[in-house]
Structure formats: structure tokens, C-alpha cells
Protein backbone atom coordinates (compact mmCIF):
# COMPACT_ATOMS: atom_id res chain seq x y z
CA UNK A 1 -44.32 -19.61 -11.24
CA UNK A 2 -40.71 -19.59 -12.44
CA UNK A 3 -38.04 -17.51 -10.56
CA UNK A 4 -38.01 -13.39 -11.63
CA UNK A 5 -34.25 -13.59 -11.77
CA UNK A 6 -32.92 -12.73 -15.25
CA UNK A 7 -29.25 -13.89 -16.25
CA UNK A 8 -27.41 -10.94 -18.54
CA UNK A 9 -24.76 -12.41 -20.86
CA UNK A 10 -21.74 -10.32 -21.84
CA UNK A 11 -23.19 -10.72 -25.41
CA UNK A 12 -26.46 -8.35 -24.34
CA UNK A 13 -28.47 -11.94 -24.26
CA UNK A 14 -30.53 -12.58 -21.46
CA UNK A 15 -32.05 -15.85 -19.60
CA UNK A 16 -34.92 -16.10 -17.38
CA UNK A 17 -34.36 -18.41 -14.45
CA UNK A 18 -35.72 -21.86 -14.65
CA UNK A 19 -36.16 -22.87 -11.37
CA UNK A 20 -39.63 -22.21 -9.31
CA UNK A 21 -40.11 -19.66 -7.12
CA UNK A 22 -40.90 -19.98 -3.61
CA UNK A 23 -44.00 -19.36 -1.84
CA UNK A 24 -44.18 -15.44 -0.91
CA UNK A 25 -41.35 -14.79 -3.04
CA UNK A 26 -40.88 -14.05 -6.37
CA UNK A 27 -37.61 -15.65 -6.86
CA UNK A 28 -35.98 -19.30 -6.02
CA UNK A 29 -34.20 -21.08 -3.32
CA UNK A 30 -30.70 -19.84 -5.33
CA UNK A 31 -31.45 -16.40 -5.93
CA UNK A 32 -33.97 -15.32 -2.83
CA UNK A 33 -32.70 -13.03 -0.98
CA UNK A 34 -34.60 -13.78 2.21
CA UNK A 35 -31.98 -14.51 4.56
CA UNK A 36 -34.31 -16.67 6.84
CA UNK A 37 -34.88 -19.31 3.89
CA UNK A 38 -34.18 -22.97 4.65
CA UNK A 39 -30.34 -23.23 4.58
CA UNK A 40 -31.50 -27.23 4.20
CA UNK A 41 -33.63 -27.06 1.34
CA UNK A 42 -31.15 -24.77 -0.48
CA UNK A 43 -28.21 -27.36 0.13
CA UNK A 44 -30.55 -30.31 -0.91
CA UNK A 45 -31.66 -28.50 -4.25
CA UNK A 46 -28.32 -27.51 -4.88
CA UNK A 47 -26.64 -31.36 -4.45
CA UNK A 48 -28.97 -31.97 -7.68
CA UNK A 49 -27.56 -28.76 -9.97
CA UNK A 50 -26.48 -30.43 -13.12
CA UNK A 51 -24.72 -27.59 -14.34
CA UNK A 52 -22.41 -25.25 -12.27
CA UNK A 53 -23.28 -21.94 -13.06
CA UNK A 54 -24.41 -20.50 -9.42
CA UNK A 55 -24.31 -17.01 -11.14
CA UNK A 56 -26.57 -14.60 -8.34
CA UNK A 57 -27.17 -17.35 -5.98
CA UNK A 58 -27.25 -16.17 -2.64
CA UNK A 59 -25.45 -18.43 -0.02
CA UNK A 60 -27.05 -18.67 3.28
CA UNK A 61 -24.94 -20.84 4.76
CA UNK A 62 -20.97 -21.34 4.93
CA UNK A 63 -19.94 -22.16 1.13
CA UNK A 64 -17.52 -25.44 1.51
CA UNK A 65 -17.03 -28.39 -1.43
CA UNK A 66 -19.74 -30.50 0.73
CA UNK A 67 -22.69 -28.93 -0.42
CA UNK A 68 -22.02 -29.00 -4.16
CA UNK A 69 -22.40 -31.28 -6.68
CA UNK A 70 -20.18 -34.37 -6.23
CA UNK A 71 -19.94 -34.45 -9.94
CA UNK A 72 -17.59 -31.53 -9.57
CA UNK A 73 -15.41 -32.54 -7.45
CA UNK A 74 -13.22 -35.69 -6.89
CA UNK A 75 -10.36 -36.83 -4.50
CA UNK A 76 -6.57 -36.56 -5.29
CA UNK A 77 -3.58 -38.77 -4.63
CA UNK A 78 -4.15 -37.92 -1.28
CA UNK A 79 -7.22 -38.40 0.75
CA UNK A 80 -7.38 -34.85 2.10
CA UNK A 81 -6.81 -33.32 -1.35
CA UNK A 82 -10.33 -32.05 -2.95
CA UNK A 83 -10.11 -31.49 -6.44
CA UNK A 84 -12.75 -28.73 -8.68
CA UNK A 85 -12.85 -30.42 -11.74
CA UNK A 86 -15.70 -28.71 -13.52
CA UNK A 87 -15.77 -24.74 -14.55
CA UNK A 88 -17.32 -22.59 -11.97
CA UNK A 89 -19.61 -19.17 -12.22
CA UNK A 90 -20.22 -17.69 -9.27
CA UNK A 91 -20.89 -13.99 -11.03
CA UNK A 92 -22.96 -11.64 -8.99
CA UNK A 93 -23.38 -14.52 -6.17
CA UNK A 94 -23.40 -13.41 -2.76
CA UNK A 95 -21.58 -15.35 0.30
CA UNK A 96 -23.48 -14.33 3.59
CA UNK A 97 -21.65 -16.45 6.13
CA UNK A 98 -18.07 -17.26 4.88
CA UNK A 99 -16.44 -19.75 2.74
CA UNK A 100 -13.64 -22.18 3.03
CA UNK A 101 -12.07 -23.65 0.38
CA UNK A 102 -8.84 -24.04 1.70
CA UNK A 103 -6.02 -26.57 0.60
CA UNK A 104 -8.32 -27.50 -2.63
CA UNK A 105 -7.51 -27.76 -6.18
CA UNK A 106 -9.20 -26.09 -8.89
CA UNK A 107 -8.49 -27.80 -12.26
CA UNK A 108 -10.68 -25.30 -14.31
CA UNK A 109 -11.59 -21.71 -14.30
CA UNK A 110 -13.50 -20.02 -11.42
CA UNK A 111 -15.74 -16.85 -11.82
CA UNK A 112 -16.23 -15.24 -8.98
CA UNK A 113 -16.87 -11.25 -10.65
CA UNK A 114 -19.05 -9.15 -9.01
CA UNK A 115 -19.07 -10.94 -5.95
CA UNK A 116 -20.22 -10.22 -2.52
CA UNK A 117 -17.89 -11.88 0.40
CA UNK A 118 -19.48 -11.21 3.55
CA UNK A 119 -17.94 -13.22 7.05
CA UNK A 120 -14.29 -15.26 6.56
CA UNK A 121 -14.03 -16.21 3.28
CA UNK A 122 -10.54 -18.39 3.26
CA UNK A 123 -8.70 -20.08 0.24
CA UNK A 124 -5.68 -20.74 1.79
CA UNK A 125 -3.17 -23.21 0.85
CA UNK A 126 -5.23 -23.19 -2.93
CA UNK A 127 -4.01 -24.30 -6.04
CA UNK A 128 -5.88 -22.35 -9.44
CA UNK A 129 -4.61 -23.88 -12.18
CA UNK A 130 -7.28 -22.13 -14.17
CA UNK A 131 -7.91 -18.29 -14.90
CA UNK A 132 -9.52 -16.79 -11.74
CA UNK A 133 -11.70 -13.54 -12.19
CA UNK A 134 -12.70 -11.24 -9.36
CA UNK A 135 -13.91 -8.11 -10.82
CA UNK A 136 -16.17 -5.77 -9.18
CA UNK A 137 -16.21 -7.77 -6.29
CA UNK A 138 -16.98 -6.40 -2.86
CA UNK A 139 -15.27 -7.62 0.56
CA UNK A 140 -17.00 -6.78 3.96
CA UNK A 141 -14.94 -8.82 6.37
CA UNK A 142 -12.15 -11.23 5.51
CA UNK A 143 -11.02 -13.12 2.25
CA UNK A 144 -7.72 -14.69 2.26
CA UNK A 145 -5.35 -16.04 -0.12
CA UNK A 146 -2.48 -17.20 2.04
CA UNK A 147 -0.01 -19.01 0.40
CA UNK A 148 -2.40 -20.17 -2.76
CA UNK A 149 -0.32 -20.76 -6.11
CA UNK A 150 -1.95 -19.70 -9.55
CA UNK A 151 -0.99 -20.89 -12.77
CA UNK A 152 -3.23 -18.92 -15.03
CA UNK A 153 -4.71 -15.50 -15.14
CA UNK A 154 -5.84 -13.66 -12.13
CA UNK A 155 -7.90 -10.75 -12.39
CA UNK A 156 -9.33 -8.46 -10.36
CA UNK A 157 -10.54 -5.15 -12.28
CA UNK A 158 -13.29 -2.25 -11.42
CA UNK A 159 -15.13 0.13 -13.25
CA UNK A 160 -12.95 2.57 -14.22
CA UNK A 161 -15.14 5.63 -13.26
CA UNK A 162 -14.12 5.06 -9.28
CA UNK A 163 -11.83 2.89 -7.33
CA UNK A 164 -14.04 1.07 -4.93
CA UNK A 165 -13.36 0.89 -1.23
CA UNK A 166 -12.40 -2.43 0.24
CA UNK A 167 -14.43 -2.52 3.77
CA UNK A 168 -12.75 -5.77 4.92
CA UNK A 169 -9.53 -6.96 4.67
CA UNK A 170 -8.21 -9.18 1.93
CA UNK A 171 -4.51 -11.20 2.30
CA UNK A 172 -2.55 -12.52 -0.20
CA UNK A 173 0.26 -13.46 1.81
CA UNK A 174 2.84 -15.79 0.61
CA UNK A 175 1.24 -16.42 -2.88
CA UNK A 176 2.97 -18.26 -5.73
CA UNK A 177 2.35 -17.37 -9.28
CA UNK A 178 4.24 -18.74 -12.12
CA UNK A 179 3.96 -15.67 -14.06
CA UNK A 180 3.44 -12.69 -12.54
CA UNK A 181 2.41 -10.50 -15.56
CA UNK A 182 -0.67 -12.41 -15.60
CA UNK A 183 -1.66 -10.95 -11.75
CA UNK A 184 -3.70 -7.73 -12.56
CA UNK A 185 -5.43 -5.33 -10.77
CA UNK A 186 -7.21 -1.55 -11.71
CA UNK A 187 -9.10 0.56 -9.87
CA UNK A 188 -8.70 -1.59 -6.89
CA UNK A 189 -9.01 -0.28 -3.47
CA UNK A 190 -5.43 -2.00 -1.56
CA UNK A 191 -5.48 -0.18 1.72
CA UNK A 192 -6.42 -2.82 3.41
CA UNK A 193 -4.61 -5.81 1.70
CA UNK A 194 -1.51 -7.30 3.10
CA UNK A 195 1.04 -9.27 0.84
CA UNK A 196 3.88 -9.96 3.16
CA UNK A 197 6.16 -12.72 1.78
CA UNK A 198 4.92 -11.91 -1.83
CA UNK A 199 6.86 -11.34 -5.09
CA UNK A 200 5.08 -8.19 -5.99
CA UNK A 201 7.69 -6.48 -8.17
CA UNK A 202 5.90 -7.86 -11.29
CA UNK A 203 2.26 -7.55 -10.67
CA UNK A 204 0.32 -5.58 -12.42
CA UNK A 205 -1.13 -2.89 -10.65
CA UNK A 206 -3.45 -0.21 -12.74
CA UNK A 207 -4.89 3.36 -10.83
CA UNK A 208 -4.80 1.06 -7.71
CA UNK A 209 -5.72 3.08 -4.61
CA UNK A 210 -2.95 2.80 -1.80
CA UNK A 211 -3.24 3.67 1.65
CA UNK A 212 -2.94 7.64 1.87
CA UNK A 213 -2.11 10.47 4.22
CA UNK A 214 -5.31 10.29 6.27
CA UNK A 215 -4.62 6.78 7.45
CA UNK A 216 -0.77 7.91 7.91
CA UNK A 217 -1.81 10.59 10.85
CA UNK A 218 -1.61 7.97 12.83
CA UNK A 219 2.25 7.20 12.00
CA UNK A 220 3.63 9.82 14.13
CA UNK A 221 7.47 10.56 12.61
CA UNK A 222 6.72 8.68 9.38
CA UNK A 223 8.20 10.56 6.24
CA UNK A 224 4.18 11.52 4.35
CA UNK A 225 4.03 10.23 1.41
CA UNK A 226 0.87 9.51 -1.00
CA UNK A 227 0.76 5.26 -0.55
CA UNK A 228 1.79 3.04 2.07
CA UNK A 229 1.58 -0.39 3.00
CA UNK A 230 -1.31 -1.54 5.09
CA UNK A 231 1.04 -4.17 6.37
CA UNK A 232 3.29 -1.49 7.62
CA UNK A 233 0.15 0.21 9.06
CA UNK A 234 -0.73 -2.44 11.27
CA UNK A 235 2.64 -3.34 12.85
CA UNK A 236 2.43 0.05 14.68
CA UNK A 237 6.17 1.12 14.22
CA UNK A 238 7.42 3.47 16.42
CA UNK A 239 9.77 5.67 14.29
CA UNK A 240 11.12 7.66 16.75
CA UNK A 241 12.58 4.79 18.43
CA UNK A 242 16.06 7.25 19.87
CA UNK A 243 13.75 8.89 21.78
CA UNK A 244 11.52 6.16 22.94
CA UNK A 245 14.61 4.49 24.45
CA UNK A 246 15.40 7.87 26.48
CA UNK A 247 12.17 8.84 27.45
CA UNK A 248 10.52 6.09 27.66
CA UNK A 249 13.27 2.47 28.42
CA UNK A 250 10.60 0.63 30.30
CA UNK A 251 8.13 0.76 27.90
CA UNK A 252 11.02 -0.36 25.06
CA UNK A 253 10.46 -4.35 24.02
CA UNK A 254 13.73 -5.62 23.70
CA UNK A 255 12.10 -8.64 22.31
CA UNK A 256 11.19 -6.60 18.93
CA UNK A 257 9.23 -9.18 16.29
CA UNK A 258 8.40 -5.93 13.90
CA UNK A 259 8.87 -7.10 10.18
CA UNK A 260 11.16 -4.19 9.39
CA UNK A 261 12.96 -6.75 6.33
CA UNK A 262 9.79 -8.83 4.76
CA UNK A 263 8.32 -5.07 4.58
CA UNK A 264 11.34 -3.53 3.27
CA UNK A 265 11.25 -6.54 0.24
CA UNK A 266 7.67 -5.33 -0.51
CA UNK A 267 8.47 -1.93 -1.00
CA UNK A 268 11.51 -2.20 -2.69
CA UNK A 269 9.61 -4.49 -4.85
CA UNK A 270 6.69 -1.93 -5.33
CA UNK A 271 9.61 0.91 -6.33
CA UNK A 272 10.80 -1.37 -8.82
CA UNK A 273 7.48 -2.06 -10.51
CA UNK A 274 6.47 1.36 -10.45
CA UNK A 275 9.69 2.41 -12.34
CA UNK A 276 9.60 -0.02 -14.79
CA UNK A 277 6.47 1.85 -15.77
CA UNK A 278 7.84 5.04 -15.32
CA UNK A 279 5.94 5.67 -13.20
CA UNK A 280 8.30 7.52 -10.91
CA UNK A 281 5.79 9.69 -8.72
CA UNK A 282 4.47 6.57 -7.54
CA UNK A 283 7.88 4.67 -7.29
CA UNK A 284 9.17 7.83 -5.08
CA UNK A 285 6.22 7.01 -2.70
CA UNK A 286 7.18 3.83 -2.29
CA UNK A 287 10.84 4.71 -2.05
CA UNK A 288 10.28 6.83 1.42
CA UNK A 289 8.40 3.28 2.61
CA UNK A 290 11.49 1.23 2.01
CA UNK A 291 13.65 3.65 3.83
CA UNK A 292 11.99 3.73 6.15
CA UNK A 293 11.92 -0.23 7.22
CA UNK A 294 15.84 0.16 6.11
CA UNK A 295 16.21 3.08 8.42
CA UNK A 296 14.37 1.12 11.49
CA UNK A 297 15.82 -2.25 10.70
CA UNK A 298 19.36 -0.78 11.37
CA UNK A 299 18.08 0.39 14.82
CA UNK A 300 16.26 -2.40 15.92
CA UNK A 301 18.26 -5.57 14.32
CA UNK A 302 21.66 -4.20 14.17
CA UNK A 303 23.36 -7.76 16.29
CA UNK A 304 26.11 -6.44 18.03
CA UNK A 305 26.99 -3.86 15.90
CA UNK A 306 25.17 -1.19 17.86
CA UNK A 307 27.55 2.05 17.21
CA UNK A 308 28.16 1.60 13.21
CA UNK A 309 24.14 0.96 13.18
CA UNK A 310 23.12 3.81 15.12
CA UNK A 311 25.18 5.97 13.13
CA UNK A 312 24.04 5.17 9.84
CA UNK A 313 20.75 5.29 11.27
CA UNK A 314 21.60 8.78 12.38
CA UNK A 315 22.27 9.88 8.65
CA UNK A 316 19.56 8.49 7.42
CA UNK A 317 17.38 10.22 9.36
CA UNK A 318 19.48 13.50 8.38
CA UNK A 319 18.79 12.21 4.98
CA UNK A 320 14.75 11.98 5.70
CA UNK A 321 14.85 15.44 7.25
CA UNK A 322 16.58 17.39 4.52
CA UNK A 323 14.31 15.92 1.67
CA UNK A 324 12.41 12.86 2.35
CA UNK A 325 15.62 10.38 1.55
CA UNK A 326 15.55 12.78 -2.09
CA UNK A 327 11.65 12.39 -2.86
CA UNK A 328 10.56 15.89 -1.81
CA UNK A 329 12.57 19.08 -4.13
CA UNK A 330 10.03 21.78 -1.90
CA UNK A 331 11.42 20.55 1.53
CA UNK A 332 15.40 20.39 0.05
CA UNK A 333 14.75 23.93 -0.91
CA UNK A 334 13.05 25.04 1.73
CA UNK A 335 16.17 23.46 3.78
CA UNK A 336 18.70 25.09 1.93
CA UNK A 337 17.48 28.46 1.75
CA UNK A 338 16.90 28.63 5.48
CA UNK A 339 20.51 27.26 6.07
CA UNK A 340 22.01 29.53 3.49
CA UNK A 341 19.70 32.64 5.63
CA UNK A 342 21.12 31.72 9.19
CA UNK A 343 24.73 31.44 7.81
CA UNK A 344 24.26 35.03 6.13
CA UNK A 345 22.64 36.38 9.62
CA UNK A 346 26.53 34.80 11.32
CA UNK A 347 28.24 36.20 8.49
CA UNK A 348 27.19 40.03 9.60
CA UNK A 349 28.10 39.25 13.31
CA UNK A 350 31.26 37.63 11.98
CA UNK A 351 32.47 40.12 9.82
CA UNK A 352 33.36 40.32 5.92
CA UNK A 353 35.69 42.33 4.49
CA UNK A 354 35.30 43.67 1.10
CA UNK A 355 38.07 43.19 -1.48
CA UNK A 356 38.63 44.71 -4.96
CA UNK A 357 40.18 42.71 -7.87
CA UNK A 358 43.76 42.91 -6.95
CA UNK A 359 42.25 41.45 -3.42
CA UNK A 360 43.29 44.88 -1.58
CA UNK A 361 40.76 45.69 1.25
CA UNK A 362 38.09 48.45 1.32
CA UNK A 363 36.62 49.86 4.13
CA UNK A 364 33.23 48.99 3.02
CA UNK A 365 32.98 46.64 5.66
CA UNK A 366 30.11 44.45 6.99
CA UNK A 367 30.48 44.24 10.44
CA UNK A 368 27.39 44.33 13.41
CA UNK A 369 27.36 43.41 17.01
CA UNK A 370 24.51 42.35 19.18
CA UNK A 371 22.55 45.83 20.95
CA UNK A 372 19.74 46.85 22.83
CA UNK A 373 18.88 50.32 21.14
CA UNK A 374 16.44 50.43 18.80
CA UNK A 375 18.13 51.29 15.14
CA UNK A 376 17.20 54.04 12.79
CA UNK A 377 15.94 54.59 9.67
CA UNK A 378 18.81 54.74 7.91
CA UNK A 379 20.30 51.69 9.87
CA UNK A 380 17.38 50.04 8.98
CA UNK A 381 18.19 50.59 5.21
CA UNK A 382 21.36 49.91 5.83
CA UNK A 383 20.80 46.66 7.45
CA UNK A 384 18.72 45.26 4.77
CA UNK A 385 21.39 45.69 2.00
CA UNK A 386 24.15 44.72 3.98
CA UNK A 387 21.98 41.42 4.76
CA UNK A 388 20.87 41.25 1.26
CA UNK A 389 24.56 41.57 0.43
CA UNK A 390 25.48 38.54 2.84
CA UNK A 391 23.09 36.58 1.58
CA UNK A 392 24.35 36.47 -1.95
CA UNK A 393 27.70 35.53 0.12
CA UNK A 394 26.04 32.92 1.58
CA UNK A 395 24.59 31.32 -1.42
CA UNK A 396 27.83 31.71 -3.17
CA UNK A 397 29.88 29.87 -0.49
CA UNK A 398 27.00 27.16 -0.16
CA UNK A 399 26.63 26.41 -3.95
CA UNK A 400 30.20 27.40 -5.00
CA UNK A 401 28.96 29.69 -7.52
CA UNK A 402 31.03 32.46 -7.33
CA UNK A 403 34.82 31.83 -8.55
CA UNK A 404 36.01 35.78 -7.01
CA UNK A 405 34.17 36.77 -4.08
CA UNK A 406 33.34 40.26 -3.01
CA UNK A 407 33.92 39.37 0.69
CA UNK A 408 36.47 37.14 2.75
């Protein structure tokens, strides 16, 4: 009996499978998904594929070039080199135990959309000089792309009705791309995906879901914002590092290996992109990341220039407090109109003197003093008009607004 899996083409087509089912089973050795099936008899069958469409195969064992077809692969210049030369599907295939196709070369396209990457699935060291698709692909534990180089198109695109969430991490560390408008991905969960040494300013990313404020409890003293970095989020900054050195020197490492710079470029580099799309909601969260790193690099690699350091350090975290290094108008306000309150409260116990247009000097004076009895009514009347009175002092000595004052 022939194998119940049905291939769907793009074009509404469909294809039964031609291989025979097993015993017990209604589908093959490819496409059972018995996890106890003969990891031997699956690598045996698939040494004799003549064609390498392994779309909805199921993988029992660790996917390396050894168990496929040798007429897909050949050596390079170099002994070590292993090169794909044939066009590989791998739509809707699942990976139960890892893959690693590290250091390889893949002269043609590979298809890897709708994929399920379960254990360490590495292509490190990689060359894709074909288009590489990953859409609607699902990682549960580890796939990494450190320091691959693609040539072509990479892709990596969900359904548009919901961002899915990564469960395992995914690295793209140190990648090289020779055109970076051709990296895209939408509706792609990135909390969890690092891409420190990466040229990111140019990537296309599309409704992309950063890492957000509930992740960011954990970053106590870290300006909110609505995206971060998951590579910030796992070097643990401490960003109150003044008062970790006075409460707490032993505990200080004055051997600190944080990567306050590499994380700075990727922000800075995220900013950019995001405003070249004008996309400046976005770009502002990014901003508050790369002040941050800026604001802790100073502190932490400052190389014998402690005092200048710590002092711009010091107004950038003035800068942070008032507003979020500019990003947040509500806090600014909120900032200003308590400052502009407290200086109208010092104003009454200071004094000010009234003054008419020739600047002579009434006696309708605002003057109070500090007591224990308990005012009257009237006071009380009194008070709030006088106060209302030095607050409109206030705000005009704070935003200059006023050319001739009613009070000196």
C-alpha cells in the first residue's frame, strides 16, 4: 500500500506519495512519524533518493551530508570542503535530533519553509550561494547561523495573522551578506535571536516582534522601552553600576568582558533602519538601547580617563531621567511641571514683590513663612491664589515666556 502522505503544490496541485508504507503504519520510512522507526533503514532508503525533494520527511536521526545522496554533493578544492550541488526541499520536514551542516557549500537553492528544528541545528561557517527560504518555520532548541555568508535571497516570513513565538534560540552572529536588502523577515518572533557582529542596519525587518517590557522586568534601572535586544538581555548588565561600586565593591568585576560597543553597533544600526522607514516609534525604541550601551560603556571602558567619563556618564543619566535620552514627551512633562511646582512653592517662602508698569512696587506682596497653626478659611483662599499666582511666575521664568513680569 503506497504512503497516505499527500504533497500540496503552491499551484493547488497535489501528489500522492510513491513510496510504500510500512507495516502498522499508514505512511513511509520518510514521512512516518513514529519516532521509534529504524533510523538504519531510513538512512539506507534515503542513500537511493534520486530526486531531492525530502518535502515532510521526518528525520530521526542527526541530519549531516553523510546520509544523503552522494549525487548531491561533491568535494571542493579542499578536502574538508562539502559542496550541495543539487536544489534542496526540505518544506514541512521535521529535524528531531539536530543537524550540522556546518562549513558546507550550497551551490543551489535550499527550502527549508515550514520547518520543524528540534535539538542543535548548526550551519555555521556556511556559504548559500542560492536563495534560502525559511518561512513558517518553528525552532524548539538551537539553530545557528554563525558567521555563514549568503549571496542570494534569504527569507524568513509568517502568516501575517500572528507573529509566531520562537521557543529556542536562533543566532546569526557574524553573518555576511552581499546585499542586505535581500535579508527579510515579517511577522517573525526575534526575542530570542542574537546578531552580535552583524550589519543589521539594512535588513529588512517587517511587524517583527522584539523583546518587550515583560522580559525587561528583569533589567532593573534599564530606561522601558517597547524592543530590546536579546543579546543585551543575556549579558545581565548592571545599570546602576555608581551604586554597585559603593554598596557593593567586592562584588564589582574589575575584569568587565560585557559587550557594551558590539551592542551599541546593533542598535545604532537598528535606529538607523527603522528611520529610514520612518518608522520613528520603533527607531526611538531602539534609540534608548543604544544609550544605554553608550551610557555604560563610558563607565565601564573609560581607560584612564575616569573623571571626564564619569561625568558624562553622570549627564547622561540626567538625560535618561528627565525623558528617556528625548524618547518619552509624558515623562519631560511630567518633569517639568513638577520642577516648575517646587520652584513656585520656594518662590512664596522667598518672597515676590509685585510691580506695576513703571516697575514701582505695590504692597500686594507674596510673602509666607513656615508655622505650626492651622490656617483659616480665608488663608486658605488666599493661599491657593497666591500659589496659583507663583506658579504662573514659575512657568514664566522656566520657559521665558513672559517679557514684563508681575513679580521680581
Amino acid at each position: 500500500m503506497l504512503c497516505g502522505y499527500i504533497y500540496k503544490y503552491a499551484n493547488g496541485d497535489s501528489k500522492q506519495c510513491e513510496e510504500d508504507s510500512l507495516a502498522k503504519d499508514d505512511k513511509c520510512i520518510f514521512h512516518s512519524s513514529n519516532i521509534n522507526k529504524d533510523a538504519d533503514i531510513f538512512k539506507e532508503a534515503l542513500q537511493e533518493k534520486e530526486k531531492f525533494d525530502f518535502t515532510g520527511y521526518i528525520f530521526p536521526v542527526e541530519v549531516t551530508n553523510d546520509i544523503f545522496p552522494k549525487e548531491a554533493i561533491k568535494k571542493g578544492s579542499e578536502s574538508s570542503i562539502i559542496i550541495f550541488n543539487k536544489k534542496m526541499i526540505f518544506k514541512h520536514a521535521s529535524f528531531l535530533t539536530g543537524i550540522t551542516f556546518s562549513n558546507m557549500i550550497f551551490e543551489e537553492s535550499i527550502n527549508m519553509s515550514e520547518c520543524q528544528f528540534h535539538g542543535e541545528c548548526y550551519f555555521n561557517g556556511s556559504e548559500f550561494k542560492g536563495e534560502v527560504i525559511l518561512d513558517g518555520s518553528t525552532v524548539q532548541d538551537k539553530l545557528s547561523f554563525d558567521k555563514s555568508k549568503f549571496y542570494a535571497t534569504l527569507s524568513w516570513e509568517n502568516d501575517s495573522s500572528a507573529v509566531k513565538v520562537s521557543e529556542g534560540e536562533i543566532s546569526f552572529t557574524n553573518i555576511k551578506v552581499r546585499d542586505s536588502e535581500q535579508i527579510s523577515f515579517s511577522y517573525v518572533d526575534l526575542s530570542r535571536w542574537s546578531f552580535l557582529g552583524s550589519d543589521i542596519s539594512r535588513l529588512n525587518f517587517k511587524f517583527c516582534k522584539w523583546a518587550d517590557g515583560s522580559i525587561m522586568k528583569k533589567c532593573h534601572g534599564r530606561s522601558k522601552s517597547t524592543s530590546m535586544l536579546y543579546d543585551e538581555l543575556v549579558q545581565k548588565w548592571d545599570y546602576k553600576p555608581f551604586r554597585s561600586k559603593w554598596l557593593h565593591p567586592t562584588k564589582v568585576d574589575s575584569k568587565d568582558n560585557k559587550k557594551y560597543d558590539e551592542i551599541l553597533y546593533l542598535y545604532r544600526g537598528l535606529r538607523m533602519n527603522y528611520e529610514s522607514k520612518l518608522q520613528y516609534k520603533e527607531a526611538g525604541a531602539f534609540h534608548i538601547g543604544e544609550m544605554e550601551a553608550r551610557k555604560l560603556s563610558l563607565w565601564q571602558n573609560s581607560q584612564g580617563k575616569k573623571l571626564f567619563s564619569h561625568i558624562e556618564y553622570f549627564f547622561m543619566w540626567l538625560y535618561k531621567f528627565l525623558s528617556d535620552y528625548g524618547e518619552n514627551y509624558l515623562k519631560a512633562s511630567g518633569r517639568f511641571f513638577v520642577t516648575v511646582a517646587i520652584f513656585a512653592i520656594l518662590f512664596m517662602f522667598a518672597g515676590l514683590q509685585k510691580v506695576d508698569d513703571n516697575f514701582n512696587i505695590s504692597k500686594e506682596n507674596i510673602d509666607y513663612s513656615l508655622s505650626l497653626q492651622a490656617p483659616s478659611t480665608n488663608n486658605i483662599k488666599e493661599l491657593f491664589v497666591d500659589f496659583a499666582r507663583s506658579i504662573v511666575y514659575s512657568f514664566s521664568v522656566a520657559t521665558i515666556f513672559l517679557k514684563d513680569k508681575q513679580y521680581t
